[in-house]
Protein backbone atom coordinates (compact mmCIF):
# COMPACT_ATOMS: atom_id res chain seq x y z
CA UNK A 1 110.73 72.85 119.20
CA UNK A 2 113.36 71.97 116.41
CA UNK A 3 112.17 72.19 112.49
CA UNK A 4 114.00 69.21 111.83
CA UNK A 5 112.99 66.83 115.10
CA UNK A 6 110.72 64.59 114.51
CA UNK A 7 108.88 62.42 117.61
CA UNK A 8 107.87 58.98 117.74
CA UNK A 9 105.40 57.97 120.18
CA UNK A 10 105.80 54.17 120.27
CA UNK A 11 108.41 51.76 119.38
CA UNK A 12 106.97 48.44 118.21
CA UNK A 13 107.12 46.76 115.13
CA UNK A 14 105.99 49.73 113.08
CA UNK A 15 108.03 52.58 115.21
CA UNK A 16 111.29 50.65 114.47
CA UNK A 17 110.79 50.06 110.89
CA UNK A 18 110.04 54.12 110.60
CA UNK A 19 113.07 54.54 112.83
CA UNK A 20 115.58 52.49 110.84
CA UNK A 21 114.04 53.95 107.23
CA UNK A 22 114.79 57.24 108.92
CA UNK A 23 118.03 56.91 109.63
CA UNK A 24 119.39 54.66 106.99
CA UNK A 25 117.77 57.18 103.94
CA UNK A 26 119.27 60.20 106.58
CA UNK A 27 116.17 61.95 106.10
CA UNK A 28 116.42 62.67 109.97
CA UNK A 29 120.16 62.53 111.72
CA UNK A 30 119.89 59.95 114.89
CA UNK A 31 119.70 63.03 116.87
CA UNK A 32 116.74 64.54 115.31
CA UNK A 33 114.48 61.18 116.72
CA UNK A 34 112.91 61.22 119.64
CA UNK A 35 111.38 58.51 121.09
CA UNK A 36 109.07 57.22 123.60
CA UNK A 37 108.14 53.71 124.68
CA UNK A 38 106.65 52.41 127.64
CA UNK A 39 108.45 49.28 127.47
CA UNK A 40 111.40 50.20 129.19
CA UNK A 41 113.67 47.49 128.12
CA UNK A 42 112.27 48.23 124.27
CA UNK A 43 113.26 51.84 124.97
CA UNK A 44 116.72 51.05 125.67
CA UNK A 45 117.04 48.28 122.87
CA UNK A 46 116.59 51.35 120.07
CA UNK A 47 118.41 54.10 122.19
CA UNK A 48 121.51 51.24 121.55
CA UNK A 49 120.91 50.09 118.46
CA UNK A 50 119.91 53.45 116.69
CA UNK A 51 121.44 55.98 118.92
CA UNK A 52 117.91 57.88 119.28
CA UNK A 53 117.02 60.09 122.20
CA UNK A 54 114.27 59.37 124.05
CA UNK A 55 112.09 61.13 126.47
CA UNK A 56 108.74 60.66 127.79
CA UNK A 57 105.59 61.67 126.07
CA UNK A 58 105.32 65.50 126.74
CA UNK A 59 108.80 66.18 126.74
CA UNK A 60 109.06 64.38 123.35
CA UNK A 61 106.24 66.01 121.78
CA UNK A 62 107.18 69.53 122.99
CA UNK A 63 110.17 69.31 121.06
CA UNK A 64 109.66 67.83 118.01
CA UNK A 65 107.61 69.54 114.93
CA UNK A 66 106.25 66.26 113.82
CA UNK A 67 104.98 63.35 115.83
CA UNK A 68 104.45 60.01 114.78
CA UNK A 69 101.49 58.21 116.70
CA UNK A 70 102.48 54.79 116.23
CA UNK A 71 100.66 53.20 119.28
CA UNK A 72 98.05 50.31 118.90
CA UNK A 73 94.61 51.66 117.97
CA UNK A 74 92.67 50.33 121.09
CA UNK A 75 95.76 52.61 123.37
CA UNK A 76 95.50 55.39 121.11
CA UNK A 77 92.67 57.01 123.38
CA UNK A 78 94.98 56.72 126.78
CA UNK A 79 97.59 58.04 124.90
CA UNK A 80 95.99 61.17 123.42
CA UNK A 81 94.70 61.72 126.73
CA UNK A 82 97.84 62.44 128.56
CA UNK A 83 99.10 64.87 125.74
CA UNK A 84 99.23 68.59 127.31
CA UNK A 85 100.25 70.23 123.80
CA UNK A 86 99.42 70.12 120.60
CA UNK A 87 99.32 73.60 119.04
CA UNK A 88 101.68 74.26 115.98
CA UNK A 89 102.49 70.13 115.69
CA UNK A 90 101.75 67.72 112.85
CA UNK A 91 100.28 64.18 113.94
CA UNK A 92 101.04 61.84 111.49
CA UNK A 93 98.75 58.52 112.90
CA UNK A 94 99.76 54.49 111.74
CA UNK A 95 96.85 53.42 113.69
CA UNK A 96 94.84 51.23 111.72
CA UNK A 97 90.72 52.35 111.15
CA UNK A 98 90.97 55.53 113.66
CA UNK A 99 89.85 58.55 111.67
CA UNK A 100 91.03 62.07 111.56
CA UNK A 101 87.98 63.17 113.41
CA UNK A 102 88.95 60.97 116.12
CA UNK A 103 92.07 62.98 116.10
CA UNK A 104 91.17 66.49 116.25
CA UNK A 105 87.97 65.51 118.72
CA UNK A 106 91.32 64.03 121.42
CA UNK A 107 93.69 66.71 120.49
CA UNK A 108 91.46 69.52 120.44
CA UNK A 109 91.93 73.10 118.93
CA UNK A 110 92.73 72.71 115.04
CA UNK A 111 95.39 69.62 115.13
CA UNK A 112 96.90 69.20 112.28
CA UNK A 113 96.56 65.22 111.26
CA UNK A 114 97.71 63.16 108.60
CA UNK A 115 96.40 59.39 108.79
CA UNK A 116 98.54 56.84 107.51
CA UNK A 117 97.99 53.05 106.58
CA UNK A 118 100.86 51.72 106.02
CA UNK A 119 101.65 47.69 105.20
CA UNK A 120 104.20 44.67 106.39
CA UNK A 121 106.94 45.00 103.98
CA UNK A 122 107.65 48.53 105.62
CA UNK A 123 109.86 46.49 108.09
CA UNK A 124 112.34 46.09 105.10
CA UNK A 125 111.57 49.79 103.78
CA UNK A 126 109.44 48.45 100.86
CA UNK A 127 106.17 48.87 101.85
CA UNK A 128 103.20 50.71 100.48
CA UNK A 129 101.94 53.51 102.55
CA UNK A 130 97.93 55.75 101.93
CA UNK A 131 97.48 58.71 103.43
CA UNK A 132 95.10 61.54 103.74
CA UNK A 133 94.82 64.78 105.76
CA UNK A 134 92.30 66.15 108.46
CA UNK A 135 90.46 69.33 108.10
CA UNK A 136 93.33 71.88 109.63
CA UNK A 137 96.25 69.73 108.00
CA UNK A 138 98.23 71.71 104.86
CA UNK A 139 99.81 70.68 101.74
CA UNK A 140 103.10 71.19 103.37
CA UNK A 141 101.89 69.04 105.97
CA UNK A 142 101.04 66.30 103.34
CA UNK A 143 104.38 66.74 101.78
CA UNK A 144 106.25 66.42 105.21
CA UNK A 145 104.56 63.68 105.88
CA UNK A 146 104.96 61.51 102.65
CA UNK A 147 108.74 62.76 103.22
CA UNK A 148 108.68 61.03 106.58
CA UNK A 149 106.88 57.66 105.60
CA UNK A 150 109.41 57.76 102.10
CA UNK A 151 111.37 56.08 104.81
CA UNK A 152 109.81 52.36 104.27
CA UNK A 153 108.41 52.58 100.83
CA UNK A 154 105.59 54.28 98.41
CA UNK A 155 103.34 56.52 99.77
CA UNK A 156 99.82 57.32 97.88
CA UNK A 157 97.76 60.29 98.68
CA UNK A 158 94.04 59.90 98.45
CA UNK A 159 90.54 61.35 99.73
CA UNK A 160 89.55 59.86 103.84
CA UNK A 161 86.56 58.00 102.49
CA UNK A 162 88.76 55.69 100.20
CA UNK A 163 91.20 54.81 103.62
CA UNK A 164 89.11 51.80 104.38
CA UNK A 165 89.64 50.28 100.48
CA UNK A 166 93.41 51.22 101.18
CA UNK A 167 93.44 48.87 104.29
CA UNK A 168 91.74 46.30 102.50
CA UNK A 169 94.15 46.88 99.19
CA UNK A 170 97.44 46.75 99.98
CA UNK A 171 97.44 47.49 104.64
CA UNK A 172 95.58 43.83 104.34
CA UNK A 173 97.56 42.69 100.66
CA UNK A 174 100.76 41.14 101.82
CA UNK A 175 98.54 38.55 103.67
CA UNK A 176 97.13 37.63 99.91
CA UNK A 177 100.41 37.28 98.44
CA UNK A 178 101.39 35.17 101.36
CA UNK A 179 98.77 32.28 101.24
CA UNK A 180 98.82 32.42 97.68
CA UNK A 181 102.50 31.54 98.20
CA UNK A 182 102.00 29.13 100.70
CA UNK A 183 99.49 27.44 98.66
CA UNK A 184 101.64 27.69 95.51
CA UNK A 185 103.99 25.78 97.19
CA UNK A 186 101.89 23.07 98.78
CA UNK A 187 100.99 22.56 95.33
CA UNK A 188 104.45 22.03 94.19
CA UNK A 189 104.90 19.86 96.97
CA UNK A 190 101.93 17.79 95.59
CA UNK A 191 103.81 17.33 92.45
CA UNK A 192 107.11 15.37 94.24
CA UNK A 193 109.50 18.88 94.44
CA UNK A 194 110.99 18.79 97.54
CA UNK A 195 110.46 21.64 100.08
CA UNK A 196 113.29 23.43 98.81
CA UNK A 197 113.31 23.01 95.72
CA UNK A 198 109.13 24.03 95.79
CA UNK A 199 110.26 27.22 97.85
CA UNK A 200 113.27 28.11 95.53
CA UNK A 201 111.13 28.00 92.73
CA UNK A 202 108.14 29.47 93.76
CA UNK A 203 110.02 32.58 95.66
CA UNK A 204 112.13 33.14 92.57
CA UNK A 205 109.30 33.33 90.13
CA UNK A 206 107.39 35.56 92.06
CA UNK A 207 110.32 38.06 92.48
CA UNK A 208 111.17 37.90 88.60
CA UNK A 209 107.53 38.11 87.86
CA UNK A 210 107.00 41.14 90.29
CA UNK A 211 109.87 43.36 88.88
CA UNK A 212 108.73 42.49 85.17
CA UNK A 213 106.01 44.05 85.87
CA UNK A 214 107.38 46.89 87.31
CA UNK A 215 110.04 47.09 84.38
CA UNK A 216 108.38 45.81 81.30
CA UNK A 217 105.93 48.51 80.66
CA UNK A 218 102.76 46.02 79.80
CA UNK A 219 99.75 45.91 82.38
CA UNK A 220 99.11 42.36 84.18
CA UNK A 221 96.65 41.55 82.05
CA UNK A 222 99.00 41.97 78.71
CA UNK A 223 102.03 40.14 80.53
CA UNK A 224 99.20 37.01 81.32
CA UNK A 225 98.09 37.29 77.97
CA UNK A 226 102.31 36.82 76.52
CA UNK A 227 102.71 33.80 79.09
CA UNK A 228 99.45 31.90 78.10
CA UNK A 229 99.38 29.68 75.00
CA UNK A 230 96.27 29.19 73.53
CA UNK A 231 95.98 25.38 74.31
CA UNK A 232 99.39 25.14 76.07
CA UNK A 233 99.99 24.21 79.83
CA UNK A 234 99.06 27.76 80.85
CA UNK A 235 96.31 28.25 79.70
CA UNK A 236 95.18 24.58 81.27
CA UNK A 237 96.18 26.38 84.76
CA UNK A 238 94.44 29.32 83.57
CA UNK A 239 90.74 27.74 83.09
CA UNK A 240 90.95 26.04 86.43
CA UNK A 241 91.30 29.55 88.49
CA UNK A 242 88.67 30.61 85.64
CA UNK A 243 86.24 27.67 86.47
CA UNK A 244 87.27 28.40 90.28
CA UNK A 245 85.81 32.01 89.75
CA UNK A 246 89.22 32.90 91.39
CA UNK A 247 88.10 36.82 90.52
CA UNK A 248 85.14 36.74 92.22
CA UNK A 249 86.38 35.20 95.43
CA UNK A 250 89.04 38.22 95.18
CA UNK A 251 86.61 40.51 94.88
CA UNK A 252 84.54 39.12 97.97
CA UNK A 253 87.19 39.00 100.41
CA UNK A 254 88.71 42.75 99.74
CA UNK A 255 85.20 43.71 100.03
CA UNK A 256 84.89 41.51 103.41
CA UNK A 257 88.47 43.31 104.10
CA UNK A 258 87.15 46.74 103.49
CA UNK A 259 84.14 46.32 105.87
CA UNK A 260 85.70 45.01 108.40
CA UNK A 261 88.04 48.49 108.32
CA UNK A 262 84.84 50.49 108.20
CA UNK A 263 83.33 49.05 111.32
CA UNK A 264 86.56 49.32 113.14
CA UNK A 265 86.59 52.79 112.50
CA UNK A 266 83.03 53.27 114.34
């Protein structure tokens, strides 16, 4: 078992994106990622493009130090099934509402499990990432495995019971940000932009608006506040959404979001 070999169990979507962030921030050398995929002509697609090993499930396991469950939740159960080992391993699970119980009940002994909920702009290595540990996993093991998922964005650390506000947060958020943008530009359309012109203007100001807040050291309320003239053409915008009650209808469908997550998990 090498220290620095890490295993991947899975190569979709989500595998890939951890694979690339891997090797393009060199936090593991191609050679230090295993891989295995059942999709044979997916295996050899990243064996090419990324110059990874790869190795079926056992073997991959046995010799990495860390292994990344990244199948889909409903295979997770065939999966665990067929692992022989598991002893002195960290489990770090992308599998969307299975718990850490779920874990350590298929893996047996005291596995060591860090779940992870991780969201779409990780494909470009800018996502947002919660985790939290099972009962036998350390604060080394917390560390290693923020290291790992460092590799497509933020990572945030909290308590199990909040996982299922994470998904709804920011594992369900980029779908929020997308029909607000699709929307935004409908409406843009409705004024006589063109399609282009809609999109170029919409997709810049949400960029420069994004990074000022990141940059500019004022919360989004104090930014809205700078922006909106009392009486001015903001502020019209502003007491439609208000009259619309837009907060509350944000507030219902995280909720909806977060017990959806919750009765996944069950």
């Amino acid at each position: 078992m090498g220290k620095n070999i890490i295993g991947i169990i899975g190569g979709g979507n989500m595998g890939e994106a951890l694979i690339k962030g891997l090797v393009g921030k060199k936090l593991f050398p191609p050679a230090g990622i295993l891989v295995c995929e059942a999709d044979g002509k997916r295996t050899q697609y990243l064996k090419e493009k990324y110059r990874v090993s790869v190795g079926d499930l056992n073997a991959v396991i046995a010799q990495s130090s860390t292994v990344v469950l990244a199948v889909k939740p409903q295979d997770m159960e065939i999966v665990l099934s067929e692992i022989t080992q598991s002893d002195d391993k960290l489990f770090i699970s992308i599998a969307a509402g299975l718990t850490t119980k779920f874990f350590e009940k298929h893996l047996g002994g005291k596995a060591r499990v860090v779940r992870a909920m991780p969201n779409m702009p990780a494909f470009i290595g800018e996502g947002m990432t919660g985790i939290c540990r099972g009962r036998y996993a350390t604060v080394a093991d917390v560390h290693e495995a923020g290291r790992v998922l460092a590799a497509v964005g933020g990572c945030l650390e909290v308590q199990e019971k909040y996982m299922d506000a994470i998904t709804a947060v920011s594992g369900s958020g980029p779908a929020y940000v997308f029909l607000f943008v699709e929307q935004w530009i409908a409406a843009a359309r409705s004024l006589g932009l063109s399609e282009e012109n809609a999109k170029s203007l919409v997709y810049g100001t949400l960029v420069g608006s994004a990074h000022l807040l990141l940059k500019a050291g004022f919360t989004a309320s104090e930014l809205r506040t700078k922006v909106t003239s009392k009486g001015g053409t903001t502020q019209a915008a502003m007491d439609v959404f208000s009259k619309g009650k837009f907060d509350q209808l944000m507030q219902k469908a995280l909720l909806a979001a977060k017990k959806r997550a919750g009765e996944l998990a069950k």
